[in-house]
Each structure stands twice: as structure tokens, then as C-alpha cells.
C-alpha atoms as a PDB file:
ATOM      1  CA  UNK A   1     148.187  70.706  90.892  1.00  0.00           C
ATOM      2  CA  UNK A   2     151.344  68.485  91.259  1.00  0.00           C
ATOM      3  CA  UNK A   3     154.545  70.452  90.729  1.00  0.00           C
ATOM      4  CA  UNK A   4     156.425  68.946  88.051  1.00  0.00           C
ATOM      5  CA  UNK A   5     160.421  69.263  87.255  1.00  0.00           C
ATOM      6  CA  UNK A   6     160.883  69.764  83.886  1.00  0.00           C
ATOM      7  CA  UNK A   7     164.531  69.852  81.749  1.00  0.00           C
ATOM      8  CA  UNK A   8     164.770  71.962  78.907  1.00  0.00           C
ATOM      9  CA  UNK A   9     166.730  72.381  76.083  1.00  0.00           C
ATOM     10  CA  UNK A  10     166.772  73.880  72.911  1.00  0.00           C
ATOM     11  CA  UNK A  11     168.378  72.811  69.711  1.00  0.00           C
ATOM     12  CA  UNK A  12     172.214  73.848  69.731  1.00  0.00           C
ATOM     13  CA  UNK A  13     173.424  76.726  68.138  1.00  0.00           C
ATOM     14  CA  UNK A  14     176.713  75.855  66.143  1.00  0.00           C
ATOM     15  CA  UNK A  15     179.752  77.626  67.362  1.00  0.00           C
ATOM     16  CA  UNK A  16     180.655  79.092  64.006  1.00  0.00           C
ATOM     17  CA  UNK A  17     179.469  82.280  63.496  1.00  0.00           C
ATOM     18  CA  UNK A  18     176.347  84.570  65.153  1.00  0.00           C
ATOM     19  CA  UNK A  19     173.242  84.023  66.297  1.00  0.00           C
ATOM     20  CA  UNK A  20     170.587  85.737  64.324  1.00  0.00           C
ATOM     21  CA  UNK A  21     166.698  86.282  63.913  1.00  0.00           C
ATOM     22  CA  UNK A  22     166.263  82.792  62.921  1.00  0.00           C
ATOM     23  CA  UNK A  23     167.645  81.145  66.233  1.00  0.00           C
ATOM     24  CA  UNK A  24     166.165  83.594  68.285  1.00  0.00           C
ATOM     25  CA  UNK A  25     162.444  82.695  67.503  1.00  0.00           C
ATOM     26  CA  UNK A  26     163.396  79.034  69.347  1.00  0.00           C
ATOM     27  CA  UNK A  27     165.112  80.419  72.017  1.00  0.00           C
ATOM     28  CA  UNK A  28     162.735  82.876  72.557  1.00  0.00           C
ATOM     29  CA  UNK A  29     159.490  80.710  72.370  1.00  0.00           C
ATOM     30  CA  UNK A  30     161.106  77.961  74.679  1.00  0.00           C
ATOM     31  CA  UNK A  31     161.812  80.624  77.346  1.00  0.00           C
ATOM     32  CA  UNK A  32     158.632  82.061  77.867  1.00  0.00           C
ATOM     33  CA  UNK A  33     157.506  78.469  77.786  1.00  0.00           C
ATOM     34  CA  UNK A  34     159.922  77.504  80.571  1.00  0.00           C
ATOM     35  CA  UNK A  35     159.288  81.232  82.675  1.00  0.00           C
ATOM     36  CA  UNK A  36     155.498  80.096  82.244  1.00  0.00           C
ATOM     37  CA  UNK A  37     156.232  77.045  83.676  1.00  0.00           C
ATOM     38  CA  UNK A  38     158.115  78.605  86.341  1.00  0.00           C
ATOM     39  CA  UNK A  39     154.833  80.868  87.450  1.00  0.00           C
ATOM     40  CA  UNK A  40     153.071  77.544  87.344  1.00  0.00           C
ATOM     41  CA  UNK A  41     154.902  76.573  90.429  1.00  0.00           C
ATOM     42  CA  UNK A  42     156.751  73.758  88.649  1.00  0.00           C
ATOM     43  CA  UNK A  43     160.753  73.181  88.541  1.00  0.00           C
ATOM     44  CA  UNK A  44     162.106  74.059  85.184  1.00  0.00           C
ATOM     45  CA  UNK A  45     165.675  74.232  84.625  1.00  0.00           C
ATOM     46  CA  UNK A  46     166.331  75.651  80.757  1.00  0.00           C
ATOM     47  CA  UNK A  47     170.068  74.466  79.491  1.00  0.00           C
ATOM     48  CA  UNK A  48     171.484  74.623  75.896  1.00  0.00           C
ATOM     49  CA  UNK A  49     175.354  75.007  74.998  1.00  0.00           C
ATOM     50  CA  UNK A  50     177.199  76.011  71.696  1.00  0.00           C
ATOM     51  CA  UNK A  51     177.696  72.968  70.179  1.00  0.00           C
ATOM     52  CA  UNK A  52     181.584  72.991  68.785  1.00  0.00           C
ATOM     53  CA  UNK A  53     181.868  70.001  66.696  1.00  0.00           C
ATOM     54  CA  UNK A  54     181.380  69.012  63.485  1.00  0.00           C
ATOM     55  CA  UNK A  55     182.166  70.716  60.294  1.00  0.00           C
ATOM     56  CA  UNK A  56     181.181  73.810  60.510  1.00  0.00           C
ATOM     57  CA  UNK A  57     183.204  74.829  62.801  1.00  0.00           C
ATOM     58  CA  UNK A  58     186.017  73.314  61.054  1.00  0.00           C
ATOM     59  CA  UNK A  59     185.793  75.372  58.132  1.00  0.00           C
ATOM     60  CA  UNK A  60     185.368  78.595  60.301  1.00  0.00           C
ATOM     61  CA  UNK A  61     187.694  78.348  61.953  1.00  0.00           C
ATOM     62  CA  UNK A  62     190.025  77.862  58.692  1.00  0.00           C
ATOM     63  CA  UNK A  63     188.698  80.720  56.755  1.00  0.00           C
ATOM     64  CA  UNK A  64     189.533  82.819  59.712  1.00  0.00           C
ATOM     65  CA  UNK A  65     193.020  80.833  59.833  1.00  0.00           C
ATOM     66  CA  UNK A  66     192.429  80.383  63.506  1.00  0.00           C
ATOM     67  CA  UNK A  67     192.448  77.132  65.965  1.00  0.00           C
ATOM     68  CA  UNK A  68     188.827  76.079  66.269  1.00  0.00           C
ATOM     69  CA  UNK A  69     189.406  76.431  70.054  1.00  0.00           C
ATOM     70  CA  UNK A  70     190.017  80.115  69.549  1.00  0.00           C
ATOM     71  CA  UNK A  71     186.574  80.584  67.369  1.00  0.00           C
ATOM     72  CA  UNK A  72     184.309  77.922  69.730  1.00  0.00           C
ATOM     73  CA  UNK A  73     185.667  80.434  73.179  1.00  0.00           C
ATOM     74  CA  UNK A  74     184.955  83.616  70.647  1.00  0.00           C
ATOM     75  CA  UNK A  75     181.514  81.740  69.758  1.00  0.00           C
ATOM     76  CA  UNK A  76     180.612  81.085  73.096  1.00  0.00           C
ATOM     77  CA  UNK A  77     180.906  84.988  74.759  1.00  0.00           C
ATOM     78  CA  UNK A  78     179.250  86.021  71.684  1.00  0.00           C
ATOM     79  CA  UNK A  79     176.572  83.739  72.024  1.00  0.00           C
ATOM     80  CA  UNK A  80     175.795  83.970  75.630  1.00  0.00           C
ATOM     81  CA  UNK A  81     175.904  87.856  75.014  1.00  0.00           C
ATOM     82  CA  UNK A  82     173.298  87.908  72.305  1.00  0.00           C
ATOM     83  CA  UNK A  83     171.291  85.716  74.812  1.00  0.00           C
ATOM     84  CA  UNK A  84     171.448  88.151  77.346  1.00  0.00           C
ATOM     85  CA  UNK A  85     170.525  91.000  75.373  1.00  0.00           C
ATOM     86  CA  UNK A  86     167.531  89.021  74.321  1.00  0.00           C
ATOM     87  CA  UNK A  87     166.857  88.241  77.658  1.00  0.00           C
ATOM     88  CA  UNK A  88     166.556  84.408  77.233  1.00  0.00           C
ATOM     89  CA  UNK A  89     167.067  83.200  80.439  1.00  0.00           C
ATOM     90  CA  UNK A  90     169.113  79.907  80.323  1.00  0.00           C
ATOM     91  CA  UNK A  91     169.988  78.450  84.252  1.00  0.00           C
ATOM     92  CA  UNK A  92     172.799  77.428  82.511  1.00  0.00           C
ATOM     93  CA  UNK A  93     174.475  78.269  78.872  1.00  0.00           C
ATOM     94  CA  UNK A  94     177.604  76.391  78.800  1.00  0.00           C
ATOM     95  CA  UNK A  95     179.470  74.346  75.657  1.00  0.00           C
ATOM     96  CA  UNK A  96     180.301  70.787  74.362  1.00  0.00           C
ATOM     97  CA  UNK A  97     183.654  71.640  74.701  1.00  0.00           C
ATOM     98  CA  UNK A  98     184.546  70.560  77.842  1.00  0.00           C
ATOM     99  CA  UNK A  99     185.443  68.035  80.191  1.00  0.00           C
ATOM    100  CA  UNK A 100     182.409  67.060  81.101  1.00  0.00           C
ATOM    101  CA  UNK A 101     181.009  66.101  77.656  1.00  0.00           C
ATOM    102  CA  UNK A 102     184.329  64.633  77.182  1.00  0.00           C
ATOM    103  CA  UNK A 103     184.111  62.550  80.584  1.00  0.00           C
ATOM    104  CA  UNK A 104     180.395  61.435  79.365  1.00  0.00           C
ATOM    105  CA  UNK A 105     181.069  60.483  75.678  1.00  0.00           C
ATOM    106  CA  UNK A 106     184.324  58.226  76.974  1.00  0.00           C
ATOM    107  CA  UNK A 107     182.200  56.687  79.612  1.00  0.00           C
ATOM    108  CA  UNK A 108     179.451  55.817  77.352  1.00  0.00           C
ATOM    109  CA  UNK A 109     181.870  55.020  74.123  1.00  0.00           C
ATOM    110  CA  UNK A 110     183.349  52.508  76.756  1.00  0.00           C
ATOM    111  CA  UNK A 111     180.198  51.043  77.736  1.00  0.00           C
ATOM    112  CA  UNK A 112     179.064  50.315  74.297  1.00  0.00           C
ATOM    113  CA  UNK A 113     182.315  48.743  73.486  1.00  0.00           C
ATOM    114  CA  UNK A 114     182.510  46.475  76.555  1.00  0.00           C
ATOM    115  CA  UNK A 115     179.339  45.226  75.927  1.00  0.00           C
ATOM    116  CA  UNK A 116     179.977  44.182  71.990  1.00  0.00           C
ATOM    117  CA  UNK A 117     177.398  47.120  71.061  1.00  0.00           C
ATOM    118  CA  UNK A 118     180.398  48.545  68.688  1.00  0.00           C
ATOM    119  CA  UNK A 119     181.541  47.345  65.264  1.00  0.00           C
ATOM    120  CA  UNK A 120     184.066  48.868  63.121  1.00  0.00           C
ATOM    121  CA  UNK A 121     184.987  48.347  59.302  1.00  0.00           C
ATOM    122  CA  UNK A 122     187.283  50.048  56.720  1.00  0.00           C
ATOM    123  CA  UNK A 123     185.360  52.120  54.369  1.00  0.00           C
ATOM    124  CA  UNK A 124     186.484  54.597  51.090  1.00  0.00           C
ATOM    125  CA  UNK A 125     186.146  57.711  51.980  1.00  0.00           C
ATOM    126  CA  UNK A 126     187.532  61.124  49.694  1.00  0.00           C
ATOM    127  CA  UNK A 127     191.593  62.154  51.319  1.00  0.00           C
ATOM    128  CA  UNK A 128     193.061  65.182  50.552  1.00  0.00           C
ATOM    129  CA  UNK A 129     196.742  64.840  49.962  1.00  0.00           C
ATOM    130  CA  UNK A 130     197.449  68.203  50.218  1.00  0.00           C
ATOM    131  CA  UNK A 131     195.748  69.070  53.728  1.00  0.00           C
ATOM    132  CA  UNK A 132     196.591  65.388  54.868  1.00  0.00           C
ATOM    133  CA  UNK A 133     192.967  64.826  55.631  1.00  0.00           C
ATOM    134  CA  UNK A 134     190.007  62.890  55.103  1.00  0.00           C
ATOM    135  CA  UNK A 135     187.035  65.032  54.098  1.00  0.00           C
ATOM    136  CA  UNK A 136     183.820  65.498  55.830  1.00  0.00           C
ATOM    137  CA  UNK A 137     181.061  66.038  53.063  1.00  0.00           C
ATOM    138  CA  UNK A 138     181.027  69.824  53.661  1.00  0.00           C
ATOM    139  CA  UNK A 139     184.953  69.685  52.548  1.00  0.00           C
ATOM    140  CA  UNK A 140     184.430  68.347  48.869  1.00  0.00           C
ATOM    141  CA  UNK A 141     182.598  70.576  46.227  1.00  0.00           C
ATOM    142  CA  UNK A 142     181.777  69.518  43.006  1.00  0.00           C
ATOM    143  CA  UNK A 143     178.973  68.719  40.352  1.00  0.00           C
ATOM    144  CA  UNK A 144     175.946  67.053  41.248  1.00  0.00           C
ATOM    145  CA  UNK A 145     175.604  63.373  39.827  1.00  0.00           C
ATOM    146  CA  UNK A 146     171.359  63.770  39.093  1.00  0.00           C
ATOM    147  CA  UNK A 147     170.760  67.672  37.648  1.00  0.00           C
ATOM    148  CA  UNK A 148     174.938  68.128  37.354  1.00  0.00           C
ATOM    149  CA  UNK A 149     174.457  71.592  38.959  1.00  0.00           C
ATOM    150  CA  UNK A 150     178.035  73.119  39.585  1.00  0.00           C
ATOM    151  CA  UNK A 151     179.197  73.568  43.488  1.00  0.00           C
ATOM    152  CA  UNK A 152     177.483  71.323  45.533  1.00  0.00           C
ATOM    153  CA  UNK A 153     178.491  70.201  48.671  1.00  0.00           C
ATOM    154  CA  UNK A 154     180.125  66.402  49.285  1.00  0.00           C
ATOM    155  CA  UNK A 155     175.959  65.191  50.582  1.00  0.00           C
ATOM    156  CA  UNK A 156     173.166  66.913  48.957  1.00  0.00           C
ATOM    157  CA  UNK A 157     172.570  69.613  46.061  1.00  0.00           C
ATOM    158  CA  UNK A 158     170.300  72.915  47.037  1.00  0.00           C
ATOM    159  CA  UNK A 159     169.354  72.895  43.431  1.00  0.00           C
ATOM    160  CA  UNK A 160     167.596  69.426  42.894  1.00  0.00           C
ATOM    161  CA  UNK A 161     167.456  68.620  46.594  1.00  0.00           C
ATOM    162  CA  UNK A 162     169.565  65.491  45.340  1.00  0.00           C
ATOM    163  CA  UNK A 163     171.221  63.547  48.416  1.00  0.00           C
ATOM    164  CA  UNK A 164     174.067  61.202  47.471  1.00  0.00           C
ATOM    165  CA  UNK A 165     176.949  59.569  48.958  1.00  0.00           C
ATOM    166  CA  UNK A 166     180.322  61.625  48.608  1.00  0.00           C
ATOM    167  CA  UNK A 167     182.354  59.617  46.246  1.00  0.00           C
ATOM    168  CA  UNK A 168     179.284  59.823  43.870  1.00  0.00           C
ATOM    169  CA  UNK A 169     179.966  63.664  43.449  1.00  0.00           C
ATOM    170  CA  UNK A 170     181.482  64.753  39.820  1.00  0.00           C
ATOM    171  CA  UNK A 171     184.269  66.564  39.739  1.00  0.00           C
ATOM    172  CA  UNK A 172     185.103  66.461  43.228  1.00  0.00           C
ATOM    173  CA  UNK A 173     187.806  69.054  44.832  1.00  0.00           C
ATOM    174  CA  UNK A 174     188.449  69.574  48.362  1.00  0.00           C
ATOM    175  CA  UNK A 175     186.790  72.670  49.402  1.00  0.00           C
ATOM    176  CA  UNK A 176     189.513  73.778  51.289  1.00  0.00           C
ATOM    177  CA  UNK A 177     192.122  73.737  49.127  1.00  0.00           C
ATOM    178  CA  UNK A 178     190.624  73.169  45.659  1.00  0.00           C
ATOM    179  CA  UNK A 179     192.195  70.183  44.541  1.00  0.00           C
ATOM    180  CA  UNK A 180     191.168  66.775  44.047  1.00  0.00           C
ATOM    181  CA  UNK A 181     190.875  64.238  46.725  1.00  0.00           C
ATOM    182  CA  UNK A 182     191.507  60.555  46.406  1.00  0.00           C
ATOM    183  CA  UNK A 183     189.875  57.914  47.862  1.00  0.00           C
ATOM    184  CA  UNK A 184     191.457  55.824  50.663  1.00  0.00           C
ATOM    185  CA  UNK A 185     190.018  53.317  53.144  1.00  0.00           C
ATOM    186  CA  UNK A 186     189.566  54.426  56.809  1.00  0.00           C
ATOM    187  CA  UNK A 187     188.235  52.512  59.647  1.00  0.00           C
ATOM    188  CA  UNK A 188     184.991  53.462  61.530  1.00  0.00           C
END
């Protein structure tokens, strides 16, 4: 047999609150596929990392009126923790948080933009006034515009399974304030 080297990852955990039973099954199940690998004789390195952004952690990290710096760090030692305890055996646990990611996602941004791969255009999105900022879907609540089912997020509706563009949403409020966004043209 020809030793292989393998990577391995699992999907990342969001850095916004704790790990539980659910996670654990894939974290679990990939590591005694990578220790099994390991007795094989081949080279398998197992990596994963909280991943810190996107909206959940956003809203976290308001509820708990903290910086979402303060809740990823919290996140992380909590996370790695639980992982121990478990036993899940990463050679490295580590988060997208850092300058490394940072270094990659600017190199490759740049890349892409030297090389014409990029476009940008100005489209509505919902703005709260209030908070000064432009609202991911899980920011805006409202009624769903198929089954009109009451507090759904900005995206999709758990009762009809309804997806839908945010500004289609009835009665939409900002979910972190409660008030009513507008719509304003940004560029992406």
C-alpha cells in the first residue's frame, strides 16, 4: 500500500454560541476516520477553525452587548475545550479570525480584481436608520409574502419553507431594533 497524505476538515462551527450533540456527531465521525487513517500508515492532518463571520455572530454578540471580538475569543476556548473533552483530535483548531485568513482573502480578492474577474453594481438593499446599518437577512423580521406567517427571517420562512428576496418580506422591522428599515442602494 502507498501511503497517502490526506487534509481534513470538517464543516465550521459558528463562533456564536456552544457546541452541542449535533456538531459532535461530525466531529466525532471525521476523527475516527482520520485516527483510522493514521493506523493505516497514511499522513492525515485534521484542521477546522471557528468560523467568526457572518451574521450570527453579529447578533450574538449584540444580545450579549459585547464586541464580536470578545464573543469569537470566548467562542474559540470554549470550543476547543468541548473538543478536548470529546477527545476529537484536531492537529490544529485555530479561527478565521486572524491574520492569516486575512492575508489569504486580500491576496486572492486582489488577484480576482487584477485580472477583471470582479464586477460591482449598486443594488437596494433594507438600511436601518436607527442602527446606521444595512441589514443582513437575519436582521429584518417580518411576515412572510407566500403563507404570511408572522416572524420570519429577511430569506426564508420555517413555516412554508418559502425563500424570497429581503425587500419582498411584509412588514419588515429590523430585528435588532424593531423598527422599520428603508431601502437604499449599496454597491457590491
Amino acid at each position: 500500500m502507498n501511503p497517502r497524505r490526506l487534509i481534513v476538515t470538517s464543516a465550521l462551527p459558528y463562533a456564536n454560541g456552544a457546541i452541542h450533540i449535533g456538531h459532535l456527531v461530525e466531529y466525532l465521525q471525521t476523527d475516527f476516520w482520520v485516527r483510522f487513517q493514521k493506523m493505516r500508515g497514511h499522513t492525515c492532518v485534521y484542521v477546522c477553525a471557528d468560523d467568526t463571520h457572518g451574521t450570527p455572530v453579529m447578533i450574538r454578540a449584540r444580545q450579549e452587548g459585547i464586541t464580536p471580538e470578545a464573543l469569537i475569543a470566548r467562542s474559540h476556548e470554549e470550543h476547543a475545550r468541548d473538543f478536548r473533552e470529546f477527545e476529537v483530535a484536531f492537529d490544529n483548531y485555530y479561527t478565521t479570525h486572524s491574520p492569516e485568513n486575512r492575508a489569504f482573502c486580500e491576496a486572492i480578492h486582489a488577484r480576482m480584481a487584477a485580472s477583471s474577474s470582479l464586477t460591482s453594481r449598486r443594488l437596494p438593499q433594507l438600511y436601518c436608520e436607527h442602527d446606521a446599518m444595512f441589514l443582513p437577512d437575519r436582521f429584518v423580521k417580518g411576515t412572510c409574502p407566500k403563507c404570511r406567517a408572522a416572524d420570519q427571517y429577511g430569506d426564508s420562512c420555517d413555516r412554508c419553507g418559502a425563500t424570497y428576496a429581503t425587500s419582498d418580506l411584509a412588514d419588515a422591522r429590523c430585528a435588532v431594533c424593531g423598527r422599520p428599515p428603508v431601502l437604499r442602494e449599496s454597491e457590491h
